[in-house]
N, C-alpha and C. Protein backbone atom coordinates (compact mmCIF):
# COMPACT_ATOMS: atom_id res chain seq x y z
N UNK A 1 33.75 42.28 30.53
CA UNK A 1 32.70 43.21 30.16
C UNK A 1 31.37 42.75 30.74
N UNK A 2 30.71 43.41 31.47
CA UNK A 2 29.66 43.33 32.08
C UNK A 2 28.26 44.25 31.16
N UNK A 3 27.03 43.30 30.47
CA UNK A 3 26.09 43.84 30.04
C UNK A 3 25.19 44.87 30.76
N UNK A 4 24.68 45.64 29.86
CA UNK A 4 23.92 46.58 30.52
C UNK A 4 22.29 45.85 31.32
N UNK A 5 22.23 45.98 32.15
CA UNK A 5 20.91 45.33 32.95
C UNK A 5 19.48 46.22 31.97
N UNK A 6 19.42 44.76 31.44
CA UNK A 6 17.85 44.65 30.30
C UNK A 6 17.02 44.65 31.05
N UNK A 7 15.28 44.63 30.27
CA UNK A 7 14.45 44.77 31.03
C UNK A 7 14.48 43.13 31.01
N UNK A 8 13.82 42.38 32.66
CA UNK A 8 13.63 40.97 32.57
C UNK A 8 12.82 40.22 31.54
N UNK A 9 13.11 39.02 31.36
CA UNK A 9 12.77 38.57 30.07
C UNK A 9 11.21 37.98 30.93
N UNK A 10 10.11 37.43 29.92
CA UNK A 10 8.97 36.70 30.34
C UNK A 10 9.45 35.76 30.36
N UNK A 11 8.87 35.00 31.32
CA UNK A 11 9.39 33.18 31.20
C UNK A 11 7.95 32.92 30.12
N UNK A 12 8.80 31.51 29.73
CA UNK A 12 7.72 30.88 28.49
C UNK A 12 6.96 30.35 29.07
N UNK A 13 6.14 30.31 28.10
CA UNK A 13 4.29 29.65 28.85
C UNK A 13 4.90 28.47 28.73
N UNK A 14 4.52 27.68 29.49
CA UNK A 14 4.45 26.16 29.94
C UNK A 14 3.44 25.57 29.36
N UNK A 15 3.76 24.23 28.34
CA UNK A 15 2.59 23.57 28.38
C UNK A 15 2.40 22.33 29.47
N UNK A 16 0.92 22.38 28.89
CA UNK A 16 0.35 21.28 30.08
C UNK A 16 0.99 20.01 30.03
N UNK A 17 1.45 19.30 30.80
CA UNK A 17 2.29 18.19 30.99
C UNK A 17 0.89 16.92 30.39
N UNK A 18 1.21 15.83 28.84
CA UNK A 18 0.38 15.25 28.96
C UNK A 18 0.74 14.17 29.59
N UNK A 19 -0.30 12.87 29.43
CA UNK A 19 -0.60 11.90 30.41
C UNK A 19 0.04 11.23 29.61
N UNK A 20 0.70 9.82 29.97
CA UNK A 20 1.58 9.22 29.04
C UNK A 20 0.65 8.13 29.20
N UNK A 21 0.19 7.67 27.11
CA UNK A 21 -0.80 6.98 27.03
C UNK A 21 -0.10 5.77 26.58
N UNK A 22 -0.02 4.42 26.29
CA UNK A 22 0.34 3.43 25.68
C UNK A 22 -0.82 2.27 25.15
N UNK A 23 -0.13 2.52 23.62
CA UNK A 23 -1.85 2.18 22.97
C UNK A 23 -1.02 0.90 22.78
N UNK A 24 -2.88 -0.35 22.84
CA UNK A 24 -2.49 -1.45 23.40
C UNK A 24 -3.28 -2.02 21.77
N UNK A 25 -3.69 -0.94 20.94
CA UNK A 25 -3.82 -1.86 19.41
C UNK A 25 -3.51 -0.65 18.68
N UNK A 26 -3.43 -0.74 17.49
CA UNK A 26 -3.17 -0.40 16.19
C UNK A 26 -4.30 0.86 15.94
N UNK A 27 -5.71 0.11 16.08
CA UNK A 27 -6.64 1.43 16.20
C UNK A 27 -6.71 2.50 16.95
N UNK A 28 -5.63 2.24 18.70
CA UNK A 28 -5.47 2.59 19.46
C UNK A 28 -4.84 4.12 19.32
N UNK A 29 -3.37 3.36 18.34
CA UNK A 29 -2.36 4.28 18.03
C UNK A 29 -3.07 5.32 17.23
N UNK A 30 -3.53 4.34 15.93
CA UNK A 30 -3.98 6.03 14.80
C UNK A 30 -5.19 6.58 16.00
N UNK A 31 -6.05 6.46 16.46
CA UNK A 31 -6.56 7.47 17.26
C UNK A 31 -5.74 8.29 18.27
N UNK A 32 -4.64 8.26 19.00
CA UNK A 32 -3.95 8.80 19.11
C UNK A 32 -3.01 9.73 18.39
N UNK A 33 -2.73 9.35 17.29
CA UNK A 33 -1.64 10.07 16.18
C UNK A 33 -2.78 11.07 16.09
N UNK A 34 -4.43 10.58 15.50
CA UNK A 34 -5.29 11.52 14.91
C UNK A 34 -5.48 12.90 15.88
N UNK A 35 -5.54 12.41 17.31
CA UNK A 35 -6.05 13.51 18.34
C UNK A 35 -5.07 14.30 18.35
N UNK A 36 -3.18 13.83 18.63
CA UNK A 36 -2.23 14.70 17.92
C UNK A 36 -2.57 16.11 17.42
N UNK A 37 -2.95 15.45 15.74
CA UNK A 37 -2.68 16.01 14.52
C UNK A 37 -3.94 17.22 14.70
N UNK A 38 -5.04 16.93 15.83
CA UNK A 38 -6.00 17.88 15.64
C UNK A 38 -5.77 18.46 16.14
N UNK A 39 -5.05 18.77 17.46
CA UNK A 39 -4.64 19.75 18.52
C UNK A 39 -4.33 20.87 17.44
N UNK A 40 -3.89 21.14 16.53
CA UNK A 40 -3.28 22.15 16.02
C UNK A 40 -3.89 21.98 14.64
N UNK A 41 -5.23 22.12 14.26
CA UNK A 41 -5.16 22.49 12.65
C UNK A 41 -4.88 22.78 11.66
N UNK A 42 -4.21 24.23 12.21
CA UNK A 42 -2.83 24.76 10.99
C UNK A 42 -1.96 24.45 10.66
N UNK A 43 -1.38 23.77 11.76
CA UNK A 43 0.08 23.05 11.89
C UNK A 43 -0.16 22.41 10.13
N UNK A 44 1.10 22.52 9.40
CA UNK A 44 0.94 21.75 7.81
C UNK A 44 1.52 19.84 8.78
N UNK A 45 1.42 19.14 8.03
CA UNK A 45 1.90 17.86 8.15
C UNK A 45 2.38 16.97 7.24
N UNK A 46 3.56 16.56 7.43
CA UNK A 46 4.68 16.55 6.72
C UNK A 46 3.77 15.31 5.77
N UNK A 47 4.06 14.81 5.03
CA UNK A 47 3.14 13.41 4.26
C UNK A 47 5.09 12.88 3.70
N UNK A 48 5.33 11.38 3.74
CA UNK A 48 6.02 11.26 3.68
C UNK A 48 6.27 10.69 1.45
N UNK A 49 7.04 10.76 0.94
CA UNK A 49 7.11 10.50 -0.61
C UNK A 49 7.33 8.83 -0.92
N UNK A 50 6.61 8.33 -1.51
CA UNK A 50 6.98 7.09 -1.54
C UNK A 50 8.73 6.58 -2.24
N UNK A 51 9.27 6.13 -1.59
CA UNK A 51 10.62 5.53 -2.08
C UNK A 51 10.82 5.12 -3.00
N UNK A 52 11.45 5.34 -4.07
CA UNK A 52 11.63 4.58 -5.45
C UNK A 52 12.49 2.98 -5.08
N UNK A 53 12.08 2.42 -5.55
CA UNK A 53 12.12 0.60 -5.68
C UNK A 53 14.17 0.69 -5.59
N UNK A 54 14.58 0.06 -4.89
CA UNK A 54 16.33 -0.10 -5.29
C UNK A 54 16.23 -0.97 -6.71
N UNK A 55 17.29 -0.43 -7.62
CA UNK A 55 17.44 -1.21 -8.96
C UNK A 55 18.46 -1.21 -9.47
N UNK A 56 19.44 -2.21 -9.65
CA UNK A 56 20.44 -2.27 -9.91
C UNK A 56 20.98 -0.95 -10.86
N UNK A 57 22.08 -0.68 -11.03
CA UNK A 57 22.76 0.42 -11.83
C UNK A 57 22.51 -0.36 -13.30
N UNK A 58 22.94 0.18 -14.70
CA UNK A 58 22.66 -0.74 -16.05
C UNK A 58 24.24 -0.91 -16.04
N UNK A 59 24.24 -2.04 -16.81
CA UNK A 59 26.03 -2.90 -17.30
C UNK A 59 26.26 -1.31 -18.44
N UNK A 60 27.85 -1.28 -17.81
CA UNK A 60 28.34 -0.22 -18.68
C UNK A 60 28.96 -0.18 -20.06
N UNK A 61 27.93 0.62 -21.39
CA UNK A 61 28.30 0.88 -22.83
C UNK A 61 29.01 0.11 -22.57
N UNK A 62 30.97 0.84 -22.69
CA UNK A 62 31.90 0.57 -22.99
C UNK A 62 32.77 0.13 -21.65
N UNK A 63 33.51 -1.22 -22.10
CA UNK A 63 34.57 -1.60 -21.02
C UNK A 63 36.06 -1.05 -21.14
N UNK A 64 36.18 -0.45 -20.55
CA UNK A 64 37.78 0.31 -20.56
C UNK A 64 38.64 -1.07 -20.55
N UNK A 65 38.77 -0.94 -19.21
CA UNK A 65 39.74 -2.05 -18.17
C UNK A 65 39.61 -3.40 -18.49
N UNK A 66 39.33 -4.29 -19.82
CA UNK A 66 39.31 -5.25 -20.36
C UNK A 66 40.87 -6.18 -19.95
N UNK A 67 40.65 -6.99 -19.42
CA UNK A 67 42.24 -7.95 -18.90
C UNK A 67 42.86 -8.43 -20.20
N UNK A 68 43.96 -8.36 -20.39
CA UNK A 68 44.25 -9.05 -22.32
C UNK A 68 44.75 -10.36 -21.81
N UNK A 69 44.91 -11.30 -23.02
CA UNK A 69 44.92 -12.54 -23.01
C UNK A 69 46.60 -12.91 -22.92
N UNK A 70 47.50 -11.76 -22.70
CA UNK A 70 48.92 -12.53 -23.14
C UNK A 70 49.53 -12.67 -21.98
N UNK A 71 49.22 -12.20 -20.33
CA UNK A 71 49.63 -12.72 -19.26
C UNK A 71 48.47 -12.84 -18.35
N UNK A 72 49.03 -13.61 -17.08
CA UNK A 72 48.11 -14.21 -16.24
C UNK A 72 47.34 -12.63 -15.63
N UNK A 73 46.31 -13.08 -14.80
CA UNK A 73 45.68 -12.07 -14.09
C UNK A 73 46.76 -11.34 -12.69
N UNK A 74 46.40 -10.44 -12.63
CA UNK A 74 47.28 -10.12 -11.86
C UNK A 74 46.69 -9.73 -9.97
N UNK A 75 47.35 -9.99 -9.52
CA UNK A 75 47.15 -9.88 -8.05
C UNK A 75 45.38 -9.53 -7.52
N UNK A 76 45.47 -8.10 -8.60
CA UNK A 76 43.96 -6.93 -7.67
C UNK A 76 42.91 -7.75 -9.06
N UNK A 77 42.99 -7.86 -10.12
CA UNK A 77 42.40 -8.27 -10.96
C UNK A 77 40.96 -9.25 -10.00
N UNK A 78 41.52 -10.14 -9.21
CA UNK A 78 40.74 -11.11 -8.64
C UNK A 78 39.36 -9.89 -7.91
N UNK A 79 39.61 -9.27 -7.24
CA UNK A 79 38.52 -8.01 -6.50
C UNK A 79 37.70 -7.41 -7.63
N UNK A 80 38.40 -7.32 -8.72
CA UNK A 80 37.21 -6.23 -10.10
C UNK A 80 36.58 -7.53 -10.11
N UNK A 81 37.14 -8.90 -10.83
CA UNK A 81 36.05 -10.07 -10.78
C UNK A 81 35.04 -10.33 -10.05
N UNK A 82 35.48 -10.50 -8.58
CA UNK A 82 34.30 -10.43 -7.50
C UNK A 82 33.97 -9.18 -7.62
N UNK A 83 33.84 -8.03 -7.82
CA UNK A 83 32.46 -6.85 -7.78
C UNK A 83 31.97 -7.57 -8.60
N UNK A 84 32.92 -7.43 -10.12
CA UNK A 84 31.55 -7.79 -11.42
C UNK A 84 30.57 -8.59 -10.85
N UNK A 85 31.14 -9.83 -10.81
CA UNK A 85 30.12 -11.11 -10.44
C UNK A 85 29.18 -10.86 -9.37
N UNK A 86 29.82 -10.02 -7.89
CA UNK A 86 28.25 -9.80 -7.36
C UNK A 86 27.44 -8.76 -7.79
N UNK A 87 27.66 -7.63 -8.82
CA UNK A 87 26.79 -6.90 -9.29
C UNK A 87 26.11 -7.61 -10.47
N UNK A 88 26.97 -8.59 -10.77
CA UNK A 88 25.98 -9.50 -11.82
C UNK A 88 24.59 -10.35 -11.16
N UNK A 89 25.15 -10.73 -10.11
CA UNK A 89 24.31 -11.82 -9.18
C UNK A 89 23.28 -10.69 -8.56
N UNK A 90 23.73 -9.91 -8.99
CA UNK A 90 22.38 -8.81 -8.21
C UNK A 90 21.23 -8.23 -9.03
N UNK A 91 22.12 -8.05 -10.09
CA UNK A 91 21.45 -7.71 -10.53
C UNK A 91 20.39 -8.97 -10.85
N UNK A 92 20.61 -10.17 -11.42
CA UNK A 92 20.20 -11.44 -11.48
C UNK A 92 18.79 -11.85 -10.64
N UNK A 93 19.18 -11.59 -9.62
CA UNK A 93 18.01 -11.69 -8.29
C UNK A 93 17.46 -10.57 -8.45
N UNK A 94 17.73 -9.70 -8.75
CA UNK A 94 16.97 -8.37 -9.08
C UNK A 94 15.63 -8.58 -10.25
N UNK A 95 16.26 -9.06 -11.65
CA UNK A 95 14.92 -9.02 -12.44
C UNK A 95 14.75 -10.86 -12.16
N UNK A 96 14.69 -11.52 -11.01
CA UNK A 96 13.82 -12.59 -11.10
C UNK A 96 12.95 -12.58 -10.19
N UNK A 97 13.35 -11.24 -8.71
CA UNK A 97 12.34 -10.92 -7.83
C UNK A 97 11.21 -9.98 -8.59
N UNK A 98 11.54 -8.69 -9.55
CA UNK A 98 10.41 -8.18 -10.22
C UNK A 98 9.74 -9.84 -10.62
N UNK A 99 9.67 -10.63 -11.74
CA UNK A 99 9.12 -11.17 -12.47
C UNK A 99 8.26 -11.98 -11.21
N UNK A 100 8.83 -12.22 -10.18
CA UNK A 100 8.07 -13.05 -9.08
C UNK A 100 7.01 -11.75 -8.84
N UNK A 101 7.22 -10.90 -8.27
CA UNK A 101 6.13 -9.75 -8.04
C UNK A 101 5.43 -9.64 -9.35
N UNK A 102 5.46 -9.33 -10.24
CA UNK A 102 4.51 -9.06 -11.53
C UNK A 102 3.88 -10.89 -11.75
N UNK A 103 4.42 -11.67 -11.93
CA UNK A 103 3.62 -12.86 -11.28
C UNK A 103 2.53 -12.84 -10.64
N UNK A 104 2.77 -12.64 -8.95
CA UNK A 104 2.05 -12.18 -8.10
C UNK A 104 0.60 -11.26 -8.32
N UNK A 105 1.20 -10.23 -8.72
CA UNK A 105 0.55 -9.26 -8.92
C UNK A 105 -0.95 -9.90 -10.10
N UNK A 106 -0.11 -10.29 -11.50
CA UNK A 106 -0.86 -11.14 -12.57
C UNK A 106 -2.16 -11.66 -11.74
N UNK A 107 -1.15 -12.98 -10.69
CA UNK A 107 -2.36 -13.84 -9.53
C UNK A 107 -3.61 -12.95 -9.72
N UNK A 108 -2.98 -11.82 -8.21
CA UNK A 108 -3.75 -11.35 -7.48
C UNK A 108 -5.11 -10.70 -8.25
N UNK A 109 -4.61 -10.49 -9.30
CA UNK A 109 -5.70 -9.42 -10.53
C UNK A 109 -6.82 -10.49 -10.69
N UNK A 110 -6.41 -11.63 -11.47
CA UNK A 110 -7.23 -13.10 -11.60
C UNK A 110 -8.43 -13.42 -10.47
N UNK A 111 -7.45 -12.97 -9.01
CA UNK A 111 -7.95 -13.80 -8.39
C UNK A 111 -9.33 -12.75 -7.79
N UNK A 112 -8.97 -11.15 -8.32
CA UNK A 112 -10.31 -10.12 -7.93
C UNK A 112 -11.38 -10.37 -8.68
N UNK A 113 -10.86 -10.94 -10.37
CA UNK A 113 -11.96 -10.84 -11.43
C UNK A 113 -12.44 -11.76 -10.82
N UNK A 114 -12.26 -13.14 -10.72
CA UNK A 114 -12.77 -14.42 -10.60
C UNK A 114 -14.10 -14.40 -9.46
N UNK A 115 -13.32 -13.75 -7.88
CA UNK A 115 -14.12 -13.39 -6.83
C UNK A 115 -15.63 -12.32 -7.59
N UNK A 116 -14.81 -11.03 -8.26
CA UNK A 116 -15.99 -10.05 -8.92
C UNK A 116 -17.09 -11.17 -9.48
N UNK A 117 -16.81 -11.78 -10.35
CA UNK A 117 -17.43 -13.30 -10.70
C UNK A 117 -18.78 -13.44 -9.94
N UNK A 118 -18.01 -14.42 -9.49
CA UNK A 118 -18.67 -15.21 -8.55
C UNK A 118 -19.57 -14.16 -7.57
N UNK A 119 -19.63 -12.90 -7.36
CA UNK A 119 -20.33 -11.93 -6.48
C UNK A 119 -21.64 -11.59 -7.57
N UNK A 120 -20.79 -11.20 -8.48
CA UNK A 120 -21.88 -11.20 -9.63
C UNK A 120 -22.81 -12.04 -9.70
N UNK A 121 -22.27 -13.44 -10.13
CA UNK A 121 -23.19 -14.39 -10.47
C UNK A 121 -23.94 -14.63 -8.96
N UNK A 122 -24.18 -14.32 -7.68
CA UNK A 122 -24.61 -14.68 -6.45
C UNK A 122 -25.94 -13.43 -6.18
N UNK A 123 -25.10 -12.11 -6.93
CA UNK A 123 -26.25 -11.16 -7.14
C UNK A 123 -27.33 -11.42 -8.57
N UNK A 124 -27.13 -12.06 -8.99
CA UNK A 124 -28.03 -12.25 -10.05
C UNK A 124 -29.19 -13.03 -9.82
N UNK A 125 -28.61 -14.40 -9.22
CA UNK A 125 -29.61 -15.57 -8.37
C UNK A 125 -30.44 -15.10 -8.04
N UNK A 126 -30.02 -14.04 -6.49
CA UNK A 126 -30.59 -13.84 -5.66
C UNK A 126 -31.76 -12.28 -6.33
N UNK A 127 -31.09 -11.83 -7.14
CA UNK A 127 -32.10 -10.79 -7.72
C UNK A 127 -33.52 -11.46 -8.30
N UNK A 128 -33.27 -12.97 -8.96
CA UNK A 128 -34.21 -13.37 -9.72
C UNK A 128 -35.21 -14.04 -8.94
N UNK A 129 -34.23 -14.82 -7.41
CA UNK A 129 -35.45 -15.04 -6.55
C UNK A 129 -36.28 -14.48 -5.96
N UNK A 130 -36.02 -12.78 -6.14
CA UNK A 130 -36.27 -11.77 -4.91
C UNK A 130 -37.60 -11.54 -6.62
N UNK A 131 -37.10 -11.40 -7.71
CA UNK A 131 -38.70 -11.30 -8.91
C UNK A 131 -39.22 -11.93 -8.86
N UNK A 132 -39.07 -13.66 -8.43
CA UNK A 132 -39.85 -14.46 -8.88
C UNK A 132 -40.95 -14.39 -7.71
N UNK A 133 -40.41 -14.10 -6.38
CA UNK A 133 -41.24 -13.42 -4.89
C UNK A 133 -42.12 -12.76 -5.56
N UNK A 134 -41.83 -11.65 -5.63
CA UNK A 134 -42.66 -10.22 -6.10
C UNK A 134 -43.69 -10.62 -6.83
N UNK A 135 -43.41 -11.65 -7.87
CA UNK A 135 -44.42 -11.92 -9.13
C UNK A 135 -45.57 -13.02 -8.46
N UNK A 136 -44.69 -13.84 -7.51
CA UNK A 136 -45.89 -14.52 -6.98
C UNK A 136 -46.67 -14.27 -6.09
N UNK A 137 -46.46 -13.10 -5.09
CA UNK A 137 -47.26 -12.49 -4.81
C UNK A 137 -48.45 -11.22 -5.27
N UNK A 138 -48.08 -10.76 -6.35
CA UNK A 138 -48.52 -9.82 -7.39
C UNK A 138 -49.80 -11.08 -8.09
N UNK A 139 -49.40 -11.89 -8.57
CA UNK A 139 -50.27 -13.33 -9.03
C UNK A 139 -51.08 -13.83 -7.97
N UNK A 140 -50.86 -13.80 -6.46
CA UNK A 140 -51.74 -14.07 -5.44
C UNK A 140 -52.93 -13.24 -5.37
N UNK A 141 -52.11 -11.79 -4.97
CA UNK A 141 -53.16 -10.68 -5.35
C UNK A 141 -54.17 -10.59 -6.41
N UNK A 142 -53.68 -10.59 -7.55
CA UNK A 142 -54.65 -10.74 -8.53
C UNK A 142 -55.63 -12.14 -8.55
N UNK A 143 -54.95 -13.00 -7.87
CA UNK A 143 -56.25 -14.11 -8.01
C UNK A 143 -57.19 -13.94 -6.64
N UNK A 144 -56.16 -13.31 -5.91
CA UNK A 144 -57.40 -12.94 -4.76
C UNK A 144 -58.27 -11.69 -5.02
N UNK A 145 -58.06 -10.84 -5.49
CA UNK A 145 -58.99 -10.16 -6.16
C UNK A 145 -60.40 -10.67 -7.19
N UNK A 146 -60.11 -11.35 -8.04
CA UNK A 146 -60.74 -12.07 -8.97
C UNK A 146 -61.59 -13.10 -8.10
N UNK A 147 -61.28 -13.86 -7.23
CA UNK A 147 -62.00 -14.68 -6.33
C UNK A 147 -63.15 -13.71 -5.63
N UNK A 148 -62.29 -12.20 -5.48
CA UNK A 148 -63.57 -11.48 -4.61
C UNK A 148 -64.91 -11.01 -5.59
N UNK A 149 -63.78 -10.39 -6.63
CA UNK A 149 -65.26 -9.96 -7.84
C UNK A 149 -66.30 -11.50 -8.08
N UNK A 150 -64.99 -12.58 -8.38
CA UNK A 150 -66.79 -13.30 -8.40
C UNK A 150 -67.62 -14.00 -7.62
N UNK A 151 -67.04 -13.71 -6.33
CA UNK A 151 -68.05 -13.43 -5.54
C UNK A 151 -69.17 -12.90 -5.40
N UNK A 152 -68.89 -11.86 -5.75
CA UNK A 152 -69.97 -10.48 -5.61
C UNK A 152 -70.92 -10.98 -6.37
């Protein structure tokens, strides 16, 4: 079957071929990403969702598959042991890496107040030397004034 002869199609506009840039820092790049993102204003842009943290699954209510005590383990028994134990060990390293991060974190809080501190106490100094200026020149003035009246 041979189609009926359409009217010719437009060829697509061509865009302009860009220049291939290779950014040689970091500021380089986001100014690049930024010039991107402006070419097209409307364009929406995707923002990506932050990832929820991996966290172990919780140990389950109830144990079905409990091994009983009146014969040995049997062959596959040994494989449920090793999961348990590395979902135990995971979980394990799991809440001792949080407690290291909330640690951390504890630090890092300490270590803003302490700095806030110390900025504080450096603006205070320097505020009182910058009055005690002001006042002794305000006290110059006035005695140089007073020197002129009794003059007169």
């Amino acid at each position: 079957k041979m189609a009926a002869p359409s009217a010719p199609r437009q060829p697509r506009p061509r865009k302009e071929p860009q220049p291939l840039v290779i950014p040689r820092s970091a500021a380089e790049e986001q100014r690049l990403r930024l010039e991107r993102l402006m070419r097209n204003p409307e364009k929406t842009v995707p923002i990506p969702e932050k990832l929820n943290e991996w966290a172990p699954r919780p140990p389950p209510e109830f144990v079905r598959d409990v091994m009983g005590s009146s014969a040995g383990a049997g062959s596959g028994e040994f494989h449920v042991y090793r999961h348990l134990r590395r979902r135990e060990y995971q979980r394990q390293d799991f809440m001792d890496a949080m407690a290291e991060k909330q640690r951390l974190d504890e630090e890092f809080q300490k270590k803003l107040e302490r700095n806030k501190m110390i900025a504080e106490e450096q603006t205070a100094k320097r505020r009182r030397k910058r009055q005690k200026l002001k006042e002794k020149k305000l006290q110059a003035k006035k005695n140089k004034l007073e020197q002129k009246k009794q003059e007169k």
